[in-house]
N, C-alpha and C. Protein backbone atom coordinates (compact mmCIF):
# COMPACT_ATOMS: atom_id res chain seq x y z
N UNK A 1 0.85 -1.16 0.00
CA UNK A 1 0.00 0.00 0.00
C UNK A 1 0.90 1.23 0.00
N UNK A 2 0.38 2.26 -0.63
CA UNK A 2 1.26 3.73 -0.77
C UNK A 2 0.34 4.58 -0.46
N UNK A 3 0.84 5.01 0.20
CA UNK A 3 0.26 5.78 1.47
C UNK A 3 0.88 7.61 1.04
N UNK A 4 0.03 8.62 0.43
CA UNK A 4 0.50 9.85 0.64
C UNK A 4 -0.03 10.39 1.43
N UNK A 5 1.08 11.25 2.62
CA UNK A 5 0.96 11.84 4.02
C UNK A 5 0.51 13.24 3.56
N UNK A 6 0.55 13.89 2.76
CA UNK A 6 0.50 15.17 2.34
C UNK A 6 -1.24 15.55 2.99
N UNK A 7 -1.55 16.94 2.91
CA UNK A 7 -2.84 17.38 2.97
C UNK A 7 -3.57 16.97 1.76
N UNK A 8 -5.02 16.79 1.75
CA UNK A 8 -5.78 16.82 0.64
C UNK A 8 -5.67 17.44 -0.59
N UNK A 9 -5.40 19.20 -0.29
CA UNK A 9 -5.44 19.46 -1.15
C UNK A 9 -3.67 19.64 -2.13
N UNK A 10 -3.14 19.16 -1.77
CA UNK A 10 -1.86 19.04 -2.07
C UNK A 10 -1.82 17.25 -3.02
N UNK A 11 -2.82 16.72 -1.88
CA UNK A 11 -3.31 15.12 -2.81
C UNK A 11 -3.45 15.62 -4.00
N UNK A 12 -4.50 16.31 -3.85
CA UNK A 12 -5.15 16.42 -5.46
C UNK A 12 -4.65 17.27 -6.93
N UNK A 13 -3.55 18.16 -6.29
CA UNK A 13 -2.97 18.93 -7.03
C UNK A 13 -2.19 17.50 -8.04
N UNK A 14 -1.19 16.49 -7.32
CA UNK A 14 -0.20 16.23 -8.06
C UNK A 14 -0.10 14.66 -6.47
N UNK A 15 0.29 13.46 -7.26
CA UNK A 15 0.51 12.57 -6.48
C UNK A 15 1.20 11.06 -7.16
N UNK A 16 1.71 10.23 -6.73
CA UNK A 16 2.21 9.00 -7.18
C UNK A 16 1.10 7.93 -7.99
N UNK A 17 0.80 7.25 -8.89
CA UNK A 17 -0.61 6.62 -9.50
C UNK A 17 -0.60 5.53 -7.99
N UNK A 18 -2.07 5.51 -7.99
CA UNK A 18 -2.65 4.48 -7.08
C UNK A 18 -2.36 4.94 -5.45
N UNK A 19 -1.87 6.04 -5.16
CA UNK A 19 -1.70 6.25 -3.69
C UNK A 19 -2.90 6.60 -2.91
N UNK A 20 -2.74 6.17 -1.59
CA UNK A 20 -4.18 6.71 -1.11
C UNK A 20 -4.02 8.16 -0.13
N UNK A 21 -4.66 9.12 0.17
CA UNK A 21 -4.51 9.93 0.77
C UNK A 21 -4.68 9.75 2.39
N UNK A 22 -3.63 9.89 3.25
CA UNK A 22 -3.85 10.16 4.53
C UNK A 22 -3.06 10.63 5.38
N UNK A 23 -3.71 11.99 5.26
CA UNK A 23 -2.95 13.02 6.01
C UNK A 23 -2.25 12.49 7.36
N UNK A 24 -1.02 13.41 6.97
CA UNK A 24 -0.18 12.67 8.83
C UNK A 24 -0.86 13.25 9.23
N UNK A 25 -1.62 14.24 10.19
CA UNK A 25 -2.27 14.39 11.15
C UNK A 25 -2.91 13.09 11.64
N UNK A 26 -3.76 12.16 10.93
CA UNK A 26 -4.55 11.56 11.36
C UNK A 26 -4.00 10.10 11.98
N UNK A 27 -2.14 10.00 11.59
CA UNK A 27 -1.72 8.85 12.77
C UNK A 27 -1.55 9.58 14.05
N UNK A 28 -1.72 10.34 14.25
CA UNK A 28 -1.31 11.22 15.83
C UNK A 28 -3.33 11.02 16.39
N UNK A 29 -3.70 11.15 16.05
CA UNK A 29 -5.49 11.10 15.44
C UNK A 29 -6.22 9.53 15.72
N UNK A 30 -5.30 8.55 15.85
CA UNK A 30 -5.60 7.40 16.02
C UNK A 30 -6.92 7.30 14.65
N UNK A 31 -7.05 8.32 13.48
CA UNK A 31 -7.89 7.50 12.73
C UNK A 31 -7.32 6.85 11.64
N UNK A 32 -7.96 5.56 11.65
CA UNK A 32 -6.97 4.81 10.89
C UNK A 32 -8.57 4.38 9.77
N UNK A 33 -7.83 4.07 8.38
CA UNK A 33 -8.63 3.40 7.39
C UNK A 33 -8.39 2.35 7.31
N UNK A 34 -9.53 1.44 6.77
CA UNK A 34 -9.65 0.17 6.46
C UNK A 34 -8.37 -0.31 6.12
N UNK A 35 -7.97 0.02 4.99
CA UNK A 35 -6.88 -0.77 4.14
C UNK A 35 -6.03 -0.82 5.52
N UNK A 36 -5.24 0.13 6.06
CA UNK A 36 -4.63 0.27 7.05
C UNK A 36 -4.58 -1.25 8.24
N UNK A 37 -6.07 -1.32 8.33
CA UNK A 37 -5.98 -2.53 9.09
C UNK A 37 -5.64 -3.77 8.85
N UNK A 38 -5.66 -3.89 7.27
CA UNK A 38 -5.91 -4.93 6.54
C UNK A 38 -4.31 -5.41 6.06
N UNK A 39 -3.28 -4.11 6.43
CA UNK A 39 -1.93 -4.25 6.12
C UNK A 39 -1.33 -4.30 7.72
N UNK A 40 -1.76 -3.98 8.20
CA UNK A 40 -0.77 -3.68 9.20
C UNK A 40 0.01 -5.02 9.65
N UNK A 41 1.27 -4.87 9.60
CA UNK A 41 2.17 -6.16 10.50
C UNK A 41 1.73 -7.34 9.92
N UNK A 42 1.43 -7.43 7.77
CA UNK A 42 1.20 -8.73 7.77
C UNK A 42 2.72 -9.22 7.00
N UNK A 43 3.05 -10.42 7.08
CA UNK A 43 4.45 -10.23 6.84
C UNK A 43 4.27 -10.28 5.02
N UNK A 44 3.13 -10.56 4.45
CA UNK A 44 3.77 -10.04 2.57
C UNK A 44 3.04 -8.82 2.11
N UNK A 45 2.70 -8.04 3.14
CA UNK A 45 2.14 -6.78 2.55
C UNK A 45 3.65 -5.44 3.47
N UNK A 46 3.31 -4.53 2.48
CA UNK A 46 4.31 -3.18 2.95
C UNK A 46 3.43 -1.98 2.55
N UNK A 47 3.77 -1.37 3.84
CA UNK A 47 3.03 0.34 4.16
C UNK A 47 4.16 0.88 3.83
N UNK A 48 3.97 2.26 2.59
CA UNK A 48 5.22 2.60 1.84
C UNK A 48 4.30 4.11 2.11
N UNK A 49 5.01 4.94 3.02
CA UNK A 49 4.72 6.41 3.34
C UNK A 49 5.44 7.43 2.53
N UNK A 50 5.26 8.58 2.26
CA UNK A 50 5.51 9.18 1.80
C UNK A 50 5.02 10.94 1.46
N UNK A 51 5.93 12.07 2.19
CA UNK A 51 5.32 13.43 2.31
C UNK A 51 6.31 14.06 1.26
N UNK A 52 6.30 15.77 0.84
CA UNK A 52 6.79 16.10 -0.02
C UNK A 52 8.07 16.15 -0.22
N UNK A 53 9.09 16.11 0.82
CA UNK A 53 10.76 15.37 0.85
C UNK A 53 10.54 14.47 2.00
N UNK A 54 11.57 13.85 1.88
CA UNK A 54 12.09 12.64 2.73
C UNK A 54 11.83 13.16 4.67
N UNK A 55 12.82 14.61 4.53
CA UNK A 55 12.81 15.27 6.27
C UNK A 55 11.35 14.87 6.98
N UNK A 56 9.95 15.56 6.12
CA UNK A 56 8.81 15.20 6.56
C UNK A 56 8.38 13.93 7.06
N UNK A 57 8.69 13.21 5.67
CA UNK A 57 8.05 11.70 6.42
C UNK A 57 8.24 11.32 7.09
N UNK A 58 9.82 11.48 7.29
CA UNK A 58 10.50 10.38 8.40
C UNK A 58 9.69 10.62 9.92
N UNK A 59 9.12 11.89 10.45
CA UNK A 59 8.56 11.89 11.72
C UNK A 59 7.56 10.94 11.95
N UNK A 60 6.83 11.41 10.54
CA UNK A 60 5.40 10.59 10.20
C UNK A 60 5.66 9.09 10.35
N UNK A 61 6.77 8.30 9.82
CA UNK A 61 6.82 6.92 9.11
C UNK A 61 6.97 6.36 10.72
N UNK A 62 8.05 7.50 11.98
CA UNK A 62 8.19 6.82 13.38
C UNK A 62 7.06 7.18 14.06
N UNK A 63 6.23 7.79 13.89
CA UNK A 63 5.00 7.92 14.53
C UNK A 63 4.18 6.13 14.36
N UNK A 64 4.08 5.59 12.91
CA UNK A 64 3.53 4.89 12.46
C UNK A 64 4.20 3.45 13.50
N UNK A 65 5.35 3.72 13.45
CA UNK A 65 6.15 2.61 14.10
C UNK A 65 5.96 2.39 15.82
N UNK A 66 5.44 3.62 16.48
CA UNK A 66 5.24 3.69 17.64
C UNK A 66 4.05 3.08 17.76
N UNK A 67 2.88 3.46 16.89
CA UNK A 67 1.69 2.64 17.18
C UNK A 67 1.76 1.35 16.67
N UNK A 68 2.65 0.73 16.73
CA UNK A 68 2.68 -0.40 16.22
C UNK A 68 2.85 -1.26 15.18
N UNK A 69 3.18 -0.41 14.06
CA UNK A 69 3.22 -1.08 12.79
C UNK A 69 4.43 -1.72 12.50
N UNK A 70 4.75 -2.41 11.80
CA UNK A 70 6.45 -3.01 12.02
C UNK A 70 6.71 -2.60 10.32
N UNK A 71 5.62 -2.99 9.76
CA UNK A 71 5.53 -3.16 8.53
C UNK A 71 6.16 -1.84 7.52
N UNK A 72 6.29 -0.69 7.95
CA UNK A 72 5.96 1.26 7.35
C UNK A 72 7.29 1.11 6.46
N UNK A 73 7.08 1.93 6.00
CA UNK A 73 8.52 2.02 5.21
C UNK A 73 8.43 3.25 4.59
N UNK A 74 9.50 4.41 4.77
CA UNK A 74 9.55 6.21 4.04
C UNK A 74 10.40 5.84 2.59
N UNK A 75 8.78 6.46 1.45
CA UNK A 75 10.20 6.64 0.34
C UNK A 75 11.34 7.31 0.50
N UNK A 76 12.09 7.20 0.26
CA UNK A 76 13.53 7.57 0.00
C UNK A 76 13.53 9.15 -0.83
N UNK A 77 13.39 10.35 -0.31
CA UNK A 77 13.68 11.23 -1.21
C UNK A 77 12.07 11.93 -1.20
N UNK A 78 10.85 10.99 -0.79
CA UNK A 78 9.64 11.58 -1.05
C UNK A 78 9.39 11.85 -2.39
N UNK A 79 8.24 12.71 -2.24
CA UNK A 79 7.38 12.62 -4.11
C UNK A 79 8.35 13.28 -4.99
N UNK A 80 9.04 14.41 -4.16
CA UNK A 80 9.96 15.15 -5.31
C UNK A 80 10.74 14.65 -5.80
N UNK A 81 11.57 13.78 -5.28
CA UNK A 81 12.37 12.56 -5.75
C UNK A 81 12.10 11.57 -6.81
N UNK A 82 10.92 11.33 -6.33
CA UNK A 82 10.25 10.09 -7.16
C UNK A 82 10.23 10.63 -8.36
N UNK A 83 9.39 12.04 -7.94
CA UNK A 83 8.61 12.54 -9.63
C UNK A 83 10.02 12.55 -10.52
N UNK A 84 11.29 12.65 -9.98
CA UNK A 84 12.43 13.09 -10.79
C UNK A 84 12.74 11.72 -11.10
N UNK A 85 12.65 10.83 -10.75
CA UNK A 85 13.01 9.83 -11.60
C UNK A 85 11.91 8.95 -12.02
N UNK A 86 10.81 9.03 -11.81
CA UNK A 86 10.18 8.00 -12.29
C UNK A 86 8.81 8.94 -12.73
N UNK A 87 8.84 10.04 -13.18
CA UNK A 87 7.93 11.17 -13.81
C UNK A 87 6.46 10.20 -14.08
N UNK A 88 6.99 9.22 -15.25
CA UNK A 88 5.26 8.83 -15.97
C UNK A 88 4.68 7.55 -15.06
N UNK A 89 5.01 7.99 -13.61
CA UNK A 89 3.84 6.95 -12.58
C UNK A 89 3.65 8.14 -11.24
N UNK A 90 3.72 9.09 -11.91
CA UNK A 90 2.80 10.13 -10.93
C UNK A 90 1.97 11.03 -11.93
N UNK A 91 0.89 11.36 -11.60
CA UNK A 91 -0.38 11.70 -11.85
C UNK A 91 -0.98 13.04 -11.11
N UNK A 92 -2.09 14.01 -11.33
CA UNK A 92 -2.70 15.35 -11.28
C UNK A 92 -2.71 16.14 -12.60
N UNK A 93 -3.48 17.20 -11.70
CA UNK A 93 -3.76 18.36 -12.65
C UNK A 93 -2.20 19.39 -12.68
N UNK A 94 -1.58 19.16 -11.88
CA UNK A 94 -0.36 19.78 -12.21
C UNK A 94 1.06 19.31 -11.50
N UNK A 95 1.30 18.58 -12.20
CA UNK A 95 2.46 17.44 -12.35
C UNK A 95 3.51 18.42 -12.17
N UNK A 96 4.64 18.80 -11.28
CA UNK A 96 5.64 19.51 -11.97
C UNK A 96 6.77 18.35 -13.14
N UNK A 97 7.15 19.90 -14.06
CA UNK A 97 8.16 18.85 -14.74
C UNK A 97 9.77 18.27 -14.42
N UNK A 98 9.86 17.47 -14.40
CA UNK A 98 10.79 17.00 -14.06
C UNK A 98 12.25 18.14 -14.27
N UNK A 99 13.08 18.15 -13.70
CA UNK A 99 14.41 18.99 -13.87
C UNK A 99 15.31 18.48 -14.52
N UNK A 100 15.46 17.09 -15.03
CA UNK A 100 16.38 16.51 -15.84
C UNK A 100 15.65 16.26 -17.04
């Protein structure tokens, strides 16, 4: 599961294909979604987090780890990263363009 931490409306601007939206606020929030339950700590599924650089997530990804998840895992670099190398599997109305 890929998990974007970002706000909503930052979801919807520009995001990774197939990610689901959930704001970090809401692991501090104890609200958790379905899928969430359905992954947590199973050993062939992975919770793959991810906010707009790497610095962000990482609070988010040990928050996730405190409540228990074993499973979390922070992209590497976050969306800006990603979008720079792997541009045509992120998706929105305004994609930035890549710098290379």
């Amino acid at each position: 599961m890929l998990l974007d931490l970002r706000d909503p409306d930052e979801y919807e601007v520009w995001r990774i294909k197939e990610a689901l939206n959930y704001p970090a606020e809401n692991i501090s929030r104890d609200k958790v979604i379905p899928e969430l339950y359905r992954f947590k700590n199973k050993a062939d599924k992975l919770i793959i987090v991810y906010m707009g650089d790497e610095r962000k997530g990482c609070a988010a990804a040990n928050l996730f780890v405190e409540k228990g998840y074993d499973n979390v895992f922070l992209l590497s670099g976050g969306i800006e990263q990603f979008n720079e190398e792997f541009h045509h599997l992120v998706e929105g109305r305004d994609v930035p363009k890549p710098r290379c």
